[in-house]
C-alpha atoms as a PDB file:
ATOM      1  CA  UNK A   1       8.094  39.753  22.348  1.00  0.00           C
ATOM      2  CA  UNK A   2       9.926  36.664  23.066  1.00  0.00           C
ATOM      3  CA  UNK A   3       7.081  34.506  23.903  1.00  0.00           C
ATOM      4  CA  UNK A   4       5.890  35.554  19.921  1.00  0.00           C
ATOM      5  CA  UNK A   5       9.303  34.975  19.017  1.00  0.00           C
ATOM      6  CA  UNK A   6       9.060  31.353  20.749  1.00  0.00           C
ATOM      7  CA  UNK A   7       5.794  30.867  19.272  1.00  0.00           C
ATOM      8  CA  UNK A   8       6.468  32.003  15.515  1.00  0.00           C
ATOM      9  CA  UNK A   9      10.276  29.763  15.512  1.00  0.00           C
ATOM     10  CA  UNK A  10       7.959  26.896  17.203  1.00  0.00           C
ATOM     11  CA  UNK A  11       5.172  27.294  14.042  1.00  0.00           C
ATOM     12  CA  UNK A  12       8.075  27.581  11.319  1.00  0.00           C
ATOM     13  CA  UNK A  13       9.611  23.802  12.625  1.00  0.00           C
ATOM     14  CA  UNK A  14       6.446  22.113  12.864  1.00  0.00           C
ATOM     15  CA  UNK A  15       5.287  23.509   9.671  1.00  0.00           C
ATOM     16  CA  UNK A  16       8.991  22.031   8.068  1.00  0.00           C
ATOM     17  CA  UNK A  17       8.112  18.799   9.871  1.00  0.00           C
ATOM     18  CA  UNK A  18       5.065  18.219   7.990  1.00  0.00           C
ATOM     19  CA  UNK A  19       6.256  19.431   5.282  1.00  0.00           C
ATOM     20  CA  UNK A  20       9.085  16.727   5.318  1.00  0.00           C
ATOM     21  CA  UNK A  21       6.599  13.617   5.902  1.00  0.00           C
ATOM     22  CA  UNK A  22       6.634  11.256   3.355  1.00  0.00           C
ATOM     23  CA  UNK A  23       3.029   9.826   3.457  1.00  0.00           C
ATOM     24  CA  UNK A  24      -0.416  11.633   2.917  1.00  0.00           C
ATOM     25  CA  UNK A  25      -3.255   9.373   4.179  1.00  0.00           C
ATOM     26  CA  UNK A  26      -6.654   9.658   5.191  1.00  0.00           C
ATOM     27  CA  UNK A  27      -7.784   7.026   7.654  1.00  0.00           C
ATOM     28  CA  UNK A  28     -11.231   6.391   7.829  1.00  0.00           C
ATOM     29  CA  UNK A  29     -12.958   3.770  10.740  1.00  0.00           C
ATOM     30  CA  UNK A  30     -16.600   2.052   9.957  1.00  0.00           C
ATOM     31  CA  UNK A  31     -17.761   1.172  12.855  1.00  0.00           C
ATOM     32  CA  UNK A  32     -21.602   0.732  11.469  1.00  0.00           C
ATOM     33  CA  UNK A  33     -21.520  -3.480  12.320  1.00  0.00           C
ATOM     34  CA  UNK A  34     -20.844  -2.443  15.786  1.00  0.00           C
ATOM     35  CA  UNK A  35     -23.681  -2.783  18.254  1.00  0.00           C
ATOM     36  CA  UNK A  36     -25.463   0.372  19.524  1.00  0.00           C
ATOM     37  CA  UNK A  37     -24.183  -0.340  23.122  1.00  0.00           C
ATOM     38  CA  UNK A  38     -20.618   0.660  22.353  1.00  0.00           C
ATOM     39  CA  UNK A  39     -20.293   4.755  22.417  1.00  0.00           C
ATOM     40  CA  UNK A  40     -19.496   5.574  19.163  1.00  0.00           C
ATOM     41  CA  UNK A  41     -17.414   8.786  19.894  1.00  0.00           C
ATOM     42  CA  UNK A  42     -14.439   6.020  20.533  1.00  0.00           C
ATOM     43  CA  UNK A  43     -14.315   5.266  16.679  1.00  0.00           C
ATOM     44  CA  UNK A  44     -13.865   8.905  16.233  1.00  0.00           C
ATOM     45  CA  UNK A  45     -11.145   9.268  18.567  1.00  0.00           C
ATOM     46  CA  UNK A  46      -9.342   5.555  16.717  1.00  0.00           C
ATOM     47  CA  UNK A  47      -9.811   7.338  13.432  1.00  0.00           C
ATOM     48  CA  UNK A  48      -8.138  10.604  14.442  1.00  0.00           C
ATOM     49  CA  UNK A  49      -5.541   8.937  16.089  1.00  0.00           C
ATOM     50  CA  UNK A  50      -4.542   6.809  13.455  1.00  0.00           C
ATOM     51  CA  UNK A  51      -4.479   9.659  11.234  1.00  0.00           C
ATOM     52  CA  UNK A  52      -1.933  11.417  13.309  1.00  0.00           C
ATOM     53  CA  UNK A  53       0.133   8.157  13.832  1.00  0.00           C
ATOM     54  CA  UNK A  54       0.638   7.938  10.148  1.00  0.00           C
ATOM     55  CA  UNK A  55       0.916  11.265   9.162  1.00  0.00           C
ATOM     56  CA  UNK A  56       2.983  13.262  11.598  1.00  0.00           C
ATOM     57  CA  UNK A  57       5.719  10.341  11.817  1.00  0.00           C
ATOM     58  CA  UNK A  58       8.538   9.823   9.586  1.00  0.00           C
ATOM     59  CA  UNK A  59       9.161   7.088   8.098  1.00  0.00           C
ATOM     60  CA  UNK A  60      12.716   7.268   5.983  1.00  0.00           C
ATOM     61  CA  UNK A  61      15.311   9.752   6.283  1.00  0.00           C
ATOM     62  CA  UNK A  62      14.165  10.937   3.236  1.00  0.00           C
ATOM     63  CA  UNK A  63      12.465  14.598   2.858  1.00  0.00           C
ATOM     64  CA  UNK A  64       9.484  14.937   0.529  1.00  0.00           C
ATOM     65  CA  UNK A  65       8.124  18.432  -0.437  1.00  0.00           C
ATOM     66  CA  UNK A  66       4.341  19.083  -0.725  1.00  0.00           C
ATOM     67  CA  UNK A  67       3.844  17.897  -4.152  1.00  0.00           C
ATOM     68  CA  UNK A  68       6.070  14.495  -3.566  1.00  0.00           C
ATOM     69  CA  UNK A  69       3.973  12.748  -0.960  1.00  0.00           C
ATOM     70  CA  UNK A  70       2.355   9.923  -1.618  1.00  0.00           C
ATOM     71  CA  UNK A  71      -1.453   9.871  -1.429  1.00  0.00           C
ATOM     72  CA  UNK A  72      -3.003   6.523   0.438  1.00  0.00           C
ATOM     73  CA  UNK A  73      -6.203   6.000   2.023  1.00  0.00           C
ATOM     74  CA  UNK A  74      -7.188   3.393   4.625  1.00  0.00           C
ATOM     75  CA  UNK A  75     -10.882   2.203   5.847  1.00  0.00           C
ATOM     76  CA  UNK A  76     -10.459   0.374   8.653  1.00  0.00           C
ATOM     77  CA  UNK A  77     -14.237  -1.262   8.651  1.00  0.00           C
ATOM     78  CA  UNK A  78     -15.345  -2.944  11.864  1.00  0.00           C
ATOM     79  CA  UNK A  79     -17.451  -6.052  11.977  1.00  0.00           C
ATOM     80  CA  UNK A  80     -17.200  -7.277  15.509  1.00  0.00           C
ATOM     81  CA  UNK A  81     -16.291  -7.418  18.591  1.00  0.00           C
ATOM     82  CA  UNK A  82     -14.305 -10.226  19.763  1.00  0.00           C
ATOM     83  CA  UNK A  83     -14.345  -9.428  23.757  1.00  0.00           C
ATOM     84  CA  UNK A  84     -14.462  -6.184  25.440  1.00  0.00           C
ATOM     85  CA  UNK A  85     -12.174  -3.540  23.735  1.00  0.00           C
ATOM     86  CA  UNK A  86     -10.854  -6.151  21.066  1.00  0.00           C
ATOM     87  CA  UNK A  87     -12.327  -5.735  17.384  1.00  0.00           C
ATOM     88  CA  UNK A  88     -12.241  -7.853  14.480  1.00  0.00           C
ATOM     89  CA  UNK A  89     -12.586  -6.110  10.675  1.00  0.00           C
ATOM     90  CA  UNK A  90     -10.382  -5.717   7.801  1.00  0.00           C
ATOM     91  CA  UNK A  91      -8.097  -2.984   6.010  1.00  0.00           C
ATOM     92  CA  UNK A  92      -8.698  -1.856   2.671  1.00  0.00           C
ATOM     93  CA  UNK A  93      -5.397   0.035   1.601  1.00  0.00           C
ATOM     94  CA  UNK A  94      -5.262   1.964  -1.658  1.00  0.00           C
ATOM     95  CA  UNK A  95      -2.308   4.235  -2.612  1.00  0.00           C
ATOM     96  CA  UNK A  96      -1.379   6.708  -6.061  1.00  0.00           C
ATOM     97  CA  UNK A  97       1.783   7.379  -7.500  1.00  0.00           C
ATOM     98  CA  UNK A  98       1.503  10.348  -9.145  1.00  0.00           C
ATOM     99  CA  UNK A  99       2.469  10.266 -13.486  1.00  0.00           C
ATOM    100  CA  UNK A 100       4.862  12.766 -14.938  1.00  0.00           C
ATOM    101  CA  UNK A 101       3.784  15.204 -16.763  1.00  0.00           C
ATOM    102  CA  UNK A 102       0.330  14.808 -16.086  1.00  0.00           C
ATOM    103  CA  UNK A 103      -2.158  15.169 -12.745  1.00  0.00           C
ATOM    104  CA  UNK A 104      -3.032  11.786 -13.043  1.00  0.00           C
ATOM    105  CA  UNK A 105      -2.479   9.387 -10.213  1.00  0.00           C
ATOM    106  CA  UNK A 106      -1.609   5.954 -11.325  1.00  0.00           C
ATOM    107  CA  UNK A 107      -3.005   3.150  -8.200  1.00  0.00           C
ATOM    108  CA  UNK A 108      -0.236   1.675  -7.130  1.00  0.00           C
ATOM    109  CA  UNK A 109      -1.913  -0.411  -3.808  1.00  0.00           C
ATOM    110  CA  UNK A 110      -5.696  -1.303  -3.901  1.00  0.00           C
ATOM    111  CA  UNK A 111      -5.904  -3.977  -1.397  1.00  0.00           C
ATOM    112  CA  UNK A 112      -7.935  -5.303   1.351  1.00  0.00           C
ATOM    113  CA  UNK A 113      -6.246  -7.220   4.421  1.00  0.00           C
ATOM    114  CA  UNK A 114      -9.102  -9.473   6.049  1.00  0.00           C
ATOM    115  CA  UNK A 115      -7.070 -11.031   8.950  1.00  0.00           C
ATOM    116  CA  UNK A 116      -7.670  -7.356  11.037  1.00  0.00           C
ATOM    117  CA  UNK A 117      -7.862  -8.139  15.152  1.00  0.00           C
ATOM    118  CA  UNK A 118      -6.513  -5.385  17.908  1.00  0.00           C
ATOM    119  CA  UNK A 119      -7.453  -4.086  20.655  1.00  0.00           C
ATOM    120  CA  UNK A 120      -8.464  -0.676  21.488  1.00  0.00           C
ATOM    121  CA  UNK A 121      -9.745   1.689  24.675  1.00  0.00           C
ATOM    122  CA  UNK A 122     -10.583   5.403  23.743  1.00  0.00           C
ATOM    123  CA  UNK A 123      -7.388   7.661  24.315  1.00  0.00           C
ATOM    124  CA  UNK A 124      -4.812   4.863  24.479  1.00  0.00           C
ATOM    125  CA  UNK A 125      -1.789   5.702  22.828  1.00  0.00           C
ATOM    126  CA  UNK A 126      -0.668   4.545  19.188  1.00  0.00           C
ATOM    127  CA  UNK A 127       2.699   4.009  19.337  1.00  0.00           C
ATOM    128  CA  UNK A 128       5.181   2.048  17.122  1.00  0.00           C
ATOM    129  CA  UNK A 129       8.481   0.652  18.039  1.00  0.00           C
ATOM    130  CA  UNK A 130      10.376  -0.950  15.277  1.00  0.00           C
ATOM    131  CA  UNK A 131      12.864  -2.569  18.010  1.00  0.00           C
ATOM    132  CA  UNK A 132       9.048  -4.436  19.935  1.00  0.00           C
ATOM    133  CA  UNK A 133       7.191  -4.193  17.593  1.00  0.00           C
ATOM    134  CA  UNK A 134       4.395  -6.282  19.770  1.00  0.00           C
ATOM    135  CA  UNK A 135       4.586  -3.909  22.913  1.00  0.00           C
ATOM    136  CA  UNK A 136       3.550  -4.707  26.298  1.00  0.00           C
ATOM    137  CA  UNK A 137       0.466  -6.273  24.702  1.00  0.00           C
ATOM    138  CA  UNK A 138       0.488  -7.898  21.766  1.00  0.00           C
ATOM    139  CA  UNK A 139      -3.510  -7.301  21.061  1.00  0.00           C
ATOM    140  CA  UNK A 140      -3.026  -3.588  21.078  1.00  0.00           C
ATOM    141  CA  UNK A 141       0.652  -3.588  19.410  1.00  0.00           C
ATOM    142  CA  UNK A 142      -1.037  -5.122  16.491  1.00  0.00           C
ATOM    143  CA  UNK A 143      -2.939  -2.354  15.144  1.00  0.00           C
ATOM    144  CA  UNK A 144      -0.044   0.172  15.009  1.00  0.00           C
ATOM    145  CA  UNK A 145       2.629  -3.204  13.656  1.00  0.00           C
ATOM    146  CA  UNK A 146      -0.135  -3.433  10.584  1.00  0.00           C
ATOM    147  CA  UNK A 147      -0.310   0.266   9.734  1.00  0.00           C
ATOM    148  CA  UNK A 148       3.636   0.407   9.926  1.00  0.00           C
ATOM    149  CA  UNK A 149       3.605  -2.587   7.782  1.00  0.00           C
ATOM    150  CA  UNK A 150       1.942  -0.994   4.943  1.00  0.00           C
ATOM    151  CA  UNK A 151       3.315   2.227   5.139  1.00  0.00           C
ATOM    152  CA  UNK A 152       6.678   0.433   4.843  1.00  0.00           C
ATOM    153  CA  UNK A 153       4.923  -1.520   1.869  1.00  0.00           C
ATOM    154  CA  UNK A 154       3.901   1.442  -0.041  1.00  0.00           C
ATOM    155  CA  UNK A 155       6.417   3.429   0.359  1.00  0.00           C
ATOM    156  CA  UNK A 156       8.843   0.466  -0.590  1.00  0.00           C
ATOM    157  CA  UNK A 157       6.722   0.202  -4.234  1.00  0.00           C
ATOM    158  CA  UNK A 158       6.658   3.929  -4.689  1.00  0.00           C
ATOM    159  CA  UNK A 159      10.833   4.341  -4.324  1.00  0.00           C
ATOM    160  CA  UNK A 160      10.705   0.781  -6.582  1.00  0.00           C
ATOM    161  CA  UNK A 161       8.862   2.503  -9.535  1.00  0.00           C
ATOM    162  CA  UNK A 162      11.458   5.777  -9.719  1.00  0.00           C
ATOM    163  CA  UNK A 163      14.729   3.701  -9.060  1.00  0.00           C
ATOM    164  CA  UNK A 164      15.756  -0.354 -10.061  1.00  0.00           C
ATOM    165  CA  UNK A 165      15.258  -2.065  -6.075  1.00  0.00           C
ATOM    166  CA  UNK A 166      14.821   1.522  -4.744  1.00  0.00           C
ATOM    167  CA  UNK A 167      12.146   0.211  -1.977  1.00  0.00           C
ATOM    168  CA  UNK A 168      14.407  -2.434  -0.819  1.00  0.00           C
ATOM    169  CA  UNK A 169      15.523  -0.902   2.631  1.00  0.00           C
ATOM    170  CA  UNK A 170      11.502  -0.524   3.211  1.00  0.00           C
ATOM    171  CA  UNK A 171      10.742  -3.519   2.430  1.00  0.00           C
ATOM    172  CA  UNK A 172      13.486  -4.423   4.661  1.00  0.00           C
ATOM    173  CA  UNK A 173      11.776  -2.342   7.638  1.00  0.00           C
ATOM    174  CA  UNK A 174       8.332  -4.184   6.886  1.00  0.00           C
ATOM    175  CA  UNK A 175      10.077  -7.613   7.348  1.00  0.00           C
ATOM    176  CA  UNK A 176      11.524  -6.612  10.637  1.00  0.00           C
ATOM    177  CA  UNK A 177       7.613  -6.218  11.466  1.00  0.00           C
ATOM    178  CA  UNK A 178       6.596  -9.773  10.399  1.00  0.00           C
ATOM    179  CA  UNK A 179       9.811 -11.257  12.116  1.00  0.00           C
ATOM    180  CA  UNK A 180       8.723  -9.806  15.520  1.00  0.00           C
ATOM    181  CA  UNK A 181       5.045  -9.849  14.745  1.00  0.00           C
ATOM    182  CA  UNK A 182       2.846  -9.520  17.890  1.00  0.00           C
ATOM    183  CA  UNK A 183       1.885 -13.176  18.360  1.00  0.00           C
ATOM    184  CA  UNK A 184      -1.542 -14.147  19.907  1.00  0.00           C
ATOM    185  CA  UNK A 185      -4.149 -16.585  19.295  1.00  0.00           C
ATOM    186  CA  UNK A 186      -7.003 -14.034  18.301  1.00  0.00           C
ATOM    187  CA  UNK A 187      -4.037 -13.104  15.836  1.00  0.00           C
ATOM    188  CA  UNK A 188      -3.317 -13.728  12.486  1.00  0.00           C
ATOM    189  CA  UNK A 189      -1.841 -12.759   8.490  1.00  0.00           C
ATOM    190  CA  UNK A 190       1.825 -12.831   9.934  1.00  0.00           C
ATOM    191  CA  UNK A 191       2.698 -16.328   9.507  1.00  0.00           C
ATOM    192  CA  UNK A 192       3.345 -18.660   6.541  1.00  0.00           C
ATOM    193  CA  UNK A 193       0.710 -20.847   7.356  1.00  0.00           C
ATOM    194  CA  UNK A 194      -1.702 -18.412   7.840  1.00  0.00           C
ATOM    195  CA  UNK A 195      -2.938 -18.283   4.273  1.00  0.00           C
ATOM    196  CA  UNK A 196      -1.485 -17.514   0.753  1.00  0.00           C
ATOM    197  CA  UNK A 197      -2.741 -14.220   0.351  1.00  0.00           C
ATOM    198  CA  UNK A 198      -1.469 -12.200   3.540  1.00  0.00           C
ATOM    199  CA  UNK A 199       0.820  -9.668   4.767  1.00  0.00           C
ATOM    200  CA  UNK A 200       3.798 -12.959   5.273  1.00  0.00           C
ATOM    201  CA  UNK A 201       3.694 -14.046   1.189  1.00  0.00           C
ATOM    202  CA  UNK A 202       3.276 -10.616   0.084  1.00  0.00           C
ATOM    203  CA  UNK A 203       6.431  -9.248   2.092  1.00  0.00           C
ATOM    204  CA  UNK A 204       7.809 -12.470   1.591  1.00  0.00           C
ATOM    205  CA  UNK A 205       7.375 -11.899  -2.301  1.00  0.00           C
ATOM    206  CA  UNK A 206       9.505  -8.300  -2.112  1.00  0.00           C
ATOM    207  CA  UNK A 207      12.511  -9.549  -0.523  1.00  0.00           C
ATOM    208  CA  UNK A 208      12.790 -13.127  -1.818  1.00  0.00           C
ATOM    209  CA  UNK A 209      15.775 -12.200  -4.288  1.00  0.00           C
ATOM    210  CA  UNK A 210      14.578 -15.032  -6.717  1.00  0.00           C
ATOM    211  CA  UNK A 211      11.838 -12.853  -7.659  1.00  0.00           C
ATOM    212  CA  UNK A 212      13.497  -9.517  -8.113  1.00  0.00           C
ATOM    213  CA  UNK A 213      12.428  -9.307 -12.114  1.00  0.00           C
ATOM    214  CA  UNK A 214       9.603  -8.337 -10.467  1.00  0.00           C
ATOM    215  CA  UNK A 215      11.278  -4.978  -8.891  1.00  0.00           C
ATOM    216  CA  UNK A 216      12.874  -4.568 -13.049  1.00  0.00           C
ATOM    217  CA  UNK A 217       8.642  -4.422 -14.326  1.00  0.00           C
ATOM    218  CA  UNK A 218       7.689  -2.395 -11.420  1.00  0.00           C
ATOM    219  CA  UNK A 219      10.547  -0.187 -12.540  1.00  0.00           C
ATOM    220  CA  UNK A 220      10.024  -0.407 -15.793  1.00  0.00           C
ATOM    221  CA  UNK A 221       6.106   0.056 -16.081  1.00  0.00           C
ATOM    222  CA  UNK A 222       6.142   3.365 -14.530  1.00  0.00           C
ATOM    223  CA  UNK A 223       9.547   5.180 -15.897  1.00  0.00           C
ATOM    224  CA  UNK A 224       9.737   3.376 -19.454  1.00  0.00           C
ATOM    225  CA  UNK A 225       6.176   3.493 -19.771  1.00  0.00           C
ATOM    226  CA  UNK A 226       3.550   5.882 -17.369  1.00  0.00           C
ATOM    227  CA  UNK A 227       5.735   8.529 -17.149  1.00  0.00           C
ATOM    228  CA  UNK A 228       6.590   8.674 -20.878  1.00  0.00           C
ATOM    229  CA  UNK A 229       2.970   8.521 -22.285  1.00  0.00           C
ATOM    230  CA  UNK A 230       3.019  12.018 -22.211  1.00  0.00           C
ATOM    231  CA  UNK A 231       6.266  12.531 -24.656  1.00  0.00           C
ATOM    232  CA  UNK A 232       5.119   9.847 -26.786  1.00  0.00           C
ATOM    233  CA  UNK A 233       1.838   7.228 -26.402  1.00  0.00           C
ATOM    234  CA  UNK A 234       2.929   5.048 -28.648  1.00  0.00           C
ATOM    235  CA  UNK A 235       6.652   4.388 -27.412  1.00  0.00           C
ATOM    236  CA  UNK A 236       4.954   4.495 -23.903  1.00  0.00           C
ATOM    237  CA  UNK A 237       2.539   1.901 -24.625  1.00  0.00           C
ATOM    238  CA  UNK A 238       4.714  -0.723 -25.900  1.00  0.00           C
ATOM    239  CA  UNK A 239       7.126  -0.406 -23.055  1.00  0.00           C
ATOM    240  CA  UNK A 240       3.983  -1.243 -20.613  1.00  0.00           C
ATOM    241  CA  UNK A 241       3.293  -4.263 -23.248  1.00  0.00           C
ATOM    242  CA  UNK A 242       7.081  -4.938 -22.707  1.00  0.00           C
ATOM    243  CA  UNK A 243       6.947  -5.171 -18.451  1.00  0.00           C
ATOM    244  CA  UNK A 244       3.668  -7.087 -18.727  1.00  0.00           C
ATOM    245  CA  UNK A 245       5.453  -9.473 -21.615  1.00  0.00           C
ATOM    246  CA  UNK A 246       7.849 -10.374 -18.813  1.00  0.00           C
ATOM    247  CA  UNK A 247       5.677 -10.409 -15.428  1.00  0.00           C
ATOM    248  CA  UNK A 248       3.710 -12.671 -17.383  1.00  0.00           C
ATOM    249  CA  UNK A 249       6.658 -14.958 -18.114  1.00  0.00           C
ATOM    250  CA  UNK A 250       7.773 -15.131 -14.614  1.00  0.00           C
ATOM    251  CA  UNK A 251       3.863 -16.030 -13.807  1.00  0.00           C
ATOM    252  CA  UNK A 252       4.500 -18.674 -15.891  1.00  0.00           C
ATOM    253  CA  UNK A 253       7.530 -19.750 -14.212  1.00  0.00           C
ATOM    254  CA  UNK A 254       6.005 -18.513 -10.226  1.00  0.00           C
ATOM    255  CA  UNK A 255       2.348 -19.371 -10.777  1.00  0.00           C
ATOM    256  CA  UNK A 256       0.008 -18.133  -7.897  1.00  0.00           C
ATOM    257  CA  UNK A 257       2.410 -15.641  -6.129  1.00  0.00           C
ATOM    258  CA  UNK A 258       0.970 -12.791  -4.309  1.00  0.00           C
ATOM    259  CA  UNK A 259       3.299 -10.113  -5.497  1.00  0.00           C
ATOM    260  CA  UNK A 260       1.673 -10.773  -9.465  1.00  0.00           C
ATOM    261  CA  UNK A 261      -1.801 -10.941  -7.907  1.00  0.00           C
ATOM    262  CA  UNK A 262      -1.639  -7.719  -5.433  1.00  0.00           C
ATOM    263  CA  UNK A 263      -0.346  -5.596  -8.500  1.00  0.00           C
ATOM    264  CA  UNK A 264      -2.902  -6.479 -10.575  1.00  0.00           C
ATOM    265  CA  UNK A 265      -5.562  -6.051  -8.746  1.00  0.00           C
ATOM    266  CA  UNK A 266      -5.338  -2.195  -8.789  1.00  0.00           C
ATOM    267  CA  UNK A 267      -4.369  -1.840 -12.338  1.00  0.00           C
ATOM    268  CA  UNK A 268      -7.573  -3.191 -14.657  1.00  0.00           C
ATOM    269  CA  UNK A 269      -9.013   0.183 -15.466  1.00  0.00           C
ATOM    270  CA  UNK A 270      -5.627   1.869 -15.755  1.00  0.00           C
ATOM    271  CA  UNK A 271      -4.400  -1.145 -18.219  1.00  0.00           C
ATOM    272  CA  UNK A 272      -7.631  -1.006 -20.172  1.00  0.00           C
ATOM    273  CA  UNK A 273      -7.059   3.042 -20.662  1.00  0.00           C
ATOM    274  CA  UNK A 274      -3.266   2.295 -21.789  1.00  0.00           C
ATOM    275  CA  UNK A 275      -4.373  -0.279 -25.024  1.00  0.00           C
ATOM    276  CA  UNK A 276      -7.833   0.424 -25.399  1.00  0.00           C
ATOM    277  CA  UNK A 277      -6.305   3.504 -28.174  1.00  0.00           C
ATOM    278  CA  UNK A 278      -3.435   1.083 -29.529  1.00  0.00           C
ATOM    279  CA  UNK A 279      -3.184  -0.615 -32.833  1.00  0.00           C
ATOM    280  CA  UNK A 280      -5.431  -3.244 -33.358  1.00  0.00           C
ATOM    281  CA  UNK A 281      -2.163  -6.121 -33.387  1.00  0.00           C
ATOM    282  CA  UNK A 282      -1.186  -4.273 -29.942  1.00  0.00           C
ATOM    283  CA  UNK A 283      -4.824  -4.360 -28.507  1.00  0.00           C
ATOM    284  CA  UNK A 284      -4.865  -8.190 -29.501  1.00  0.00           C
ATOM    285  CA  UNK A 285      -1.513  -9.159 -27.957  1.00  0.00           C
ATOM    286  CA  UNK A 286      -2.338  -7.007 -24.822  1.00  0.00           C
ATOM    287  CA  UNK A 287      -5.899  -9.189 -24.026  1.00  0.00           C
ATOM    288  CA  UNK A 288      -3.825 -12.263 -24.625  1.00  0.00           C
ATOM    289  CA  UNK A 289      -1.155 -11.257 -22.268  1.00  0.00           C
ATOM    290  CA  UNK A 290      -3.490  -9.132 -19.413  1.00  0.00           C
ATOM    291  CA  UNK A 291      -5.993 -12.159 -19.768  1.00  0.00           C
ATOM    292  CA  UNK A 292      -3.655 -14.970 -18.473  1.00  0.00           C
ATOM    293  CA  UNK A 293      -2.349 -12.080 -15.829  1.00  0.00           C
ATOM    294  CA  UNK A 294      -5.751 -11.767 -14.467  1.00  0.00           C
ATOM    295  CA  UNK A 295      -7.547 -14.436 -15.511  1.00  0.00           C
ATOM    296  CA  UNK A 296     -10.660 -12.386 -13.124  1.00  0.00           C
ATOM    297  CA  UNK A 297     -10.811  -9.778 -15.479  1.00  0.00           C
ATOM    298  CA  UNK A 298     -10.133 -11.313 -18.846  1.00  0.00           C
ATOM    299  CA  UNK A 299     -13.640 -10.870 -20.259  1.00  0.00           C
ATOM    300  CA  UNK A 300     -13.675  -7.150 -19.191  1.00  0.00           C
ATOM    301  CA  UNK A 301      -9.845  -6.921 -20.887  1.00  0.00           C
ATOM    302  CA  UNK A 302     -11.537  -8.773 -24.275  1.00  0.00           C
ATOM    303  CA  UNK A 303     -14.664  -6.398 -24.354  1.00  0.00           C
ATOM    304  CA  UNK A 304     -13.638  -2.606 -23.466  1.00  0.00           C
ATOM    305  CA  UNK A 305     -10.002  -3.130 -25.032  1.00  0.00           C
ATOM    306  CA  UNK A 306     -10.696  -4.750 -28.500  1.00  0.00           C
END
């Protein structure tokens, strides 16, 4: 009786322990580019751990029930192999914030991070320490320093879109990571100089206080607009014309930052749905604006809006 006792008290706290994580992800390793020689069972084993690295740990002291968590997905797709047990590849991150009033999840992170090099033996541990963050080897403390980066990342723009600067303190905890960055020559995408477009700028982007209007249309675009479309389209819609109004002023003003590009890039199809129903004044003024935004996507903005 007490060993059932044991067990059942045992199954209650690790069922409120999941319950309380904040993240929902699915991790999912292509290994396809890898050569036949390498026993592809050890992919399996990567993907599973990585799944159980991000999902069973906790990453604020927040609790989040069931229907809170935030739903990510990572493919981790291999394309070689650098020496034995070290792989090169990139990470292709997407994330949803769910809309109220609706079952609609709004993409908050569709990005791919191509500077991807760690090392890796079947069975070795995934661990994370946010006080060395490199480890005892900086090759294999770089896999589980990226994944905590962009956990930090998305969970810093999910808090930022329900509260003004909410995802400040993660944002905080992802800069910690680049600051003590595992440093090796087969590494890179923590450094300034190692590209515009990498996990330095984009952190760099979130905590640099002289862009914090940024935070405001993050803010803005998903409580003054998203989550009102619902109540009322039209009030809704011109509050999302109001953020991108101003994130395309401070464009103008910050041309080429990675913050303006990385949130773009996952909202195209979502910002085509908001204006493609608007007035035809509103559907003119949104191509204008969404056009200089992404200046990628302008001709799909001018055809499947107007």
């Amino acid at each position: 009786m007490i060993k059932k006792i044991t067990i059942l008290i045992s199954s209650i706290l690790l069922w409120s322990l999941v319950q309380a994580q904040e993240l929902q992800v699915r991790v999912t390793v292509n290994a396809t580019r890898i050569n036949s020689t390498v026993d592809k069972k050890v992919f399996t084993t990567l993907q599973n751990q990585l799944n159980d690295f991000i999902n069973s740990r906790k990453w604020t002291g927040d609790n989040f029930k069931q229907n809170e968590k935030i739903n990510c997905s990572f493919l981790l797709s291999l394309e070689s192999i650098v020496e034995p047990y070290v792989y090169k590849g990139k990470l292709t991150i997407q994330a949803g914030r769910p809309v109220f009033g609706s079952t609609y999840q709004s993409p908050l992170v569709n990005y791919q991070d191509q500077d991807i090099t760690f090392k890796y033996v079947e069975n070795q541990p995934i661990v994370f320490n946010e006080n060395q963050v490199q480890g005892n080897d900086p090759l294999i403390g770089n896999l589980s320093a990226i994944f905590a980066y962009y956990a930090y990342t998305i969970l810093g723009l999910d808090y930022d879109t329900f509260s003004p600067k909410g995802g400040d303190p993660l944002f905080q905890k992802a800069l910690n990571i680049v600051n003590n960055a595992p440093e090796s020559g087969a590494i890179s995408g923590w450094k300034l100089f190692d590209g515009i477009r990498n996990r330095y700028w984009l952190n760099e982007n979130l905590v640099n206080t002289k862009y914090n209007i940024v935070h405001d249309v993050f803010y803005s675009y998903y409580r003054n607009g998203m989550d009102s479309l619902s109540v009322s389209d039209v009030k809704a819609r011109d509050n999302i014309l109001k953020s991108m109004v101003r994130l395309q002023a401070f464009n103008q003003e910050n041309s080429n930052t990675a913050i303006v590009q990385f949130f773009m890039q996952s909202k195209t199809i979502e910002l085509i749905g908001v204006f493609k129903n608007a007035s035809p004044e509103t559907k003119a003024k949104s191509v204008d604006i969404l056009s200089a935004l992404d200046i990628s996507s302008a001709q799909r903005f001018k055809d499947e809006i107007k």
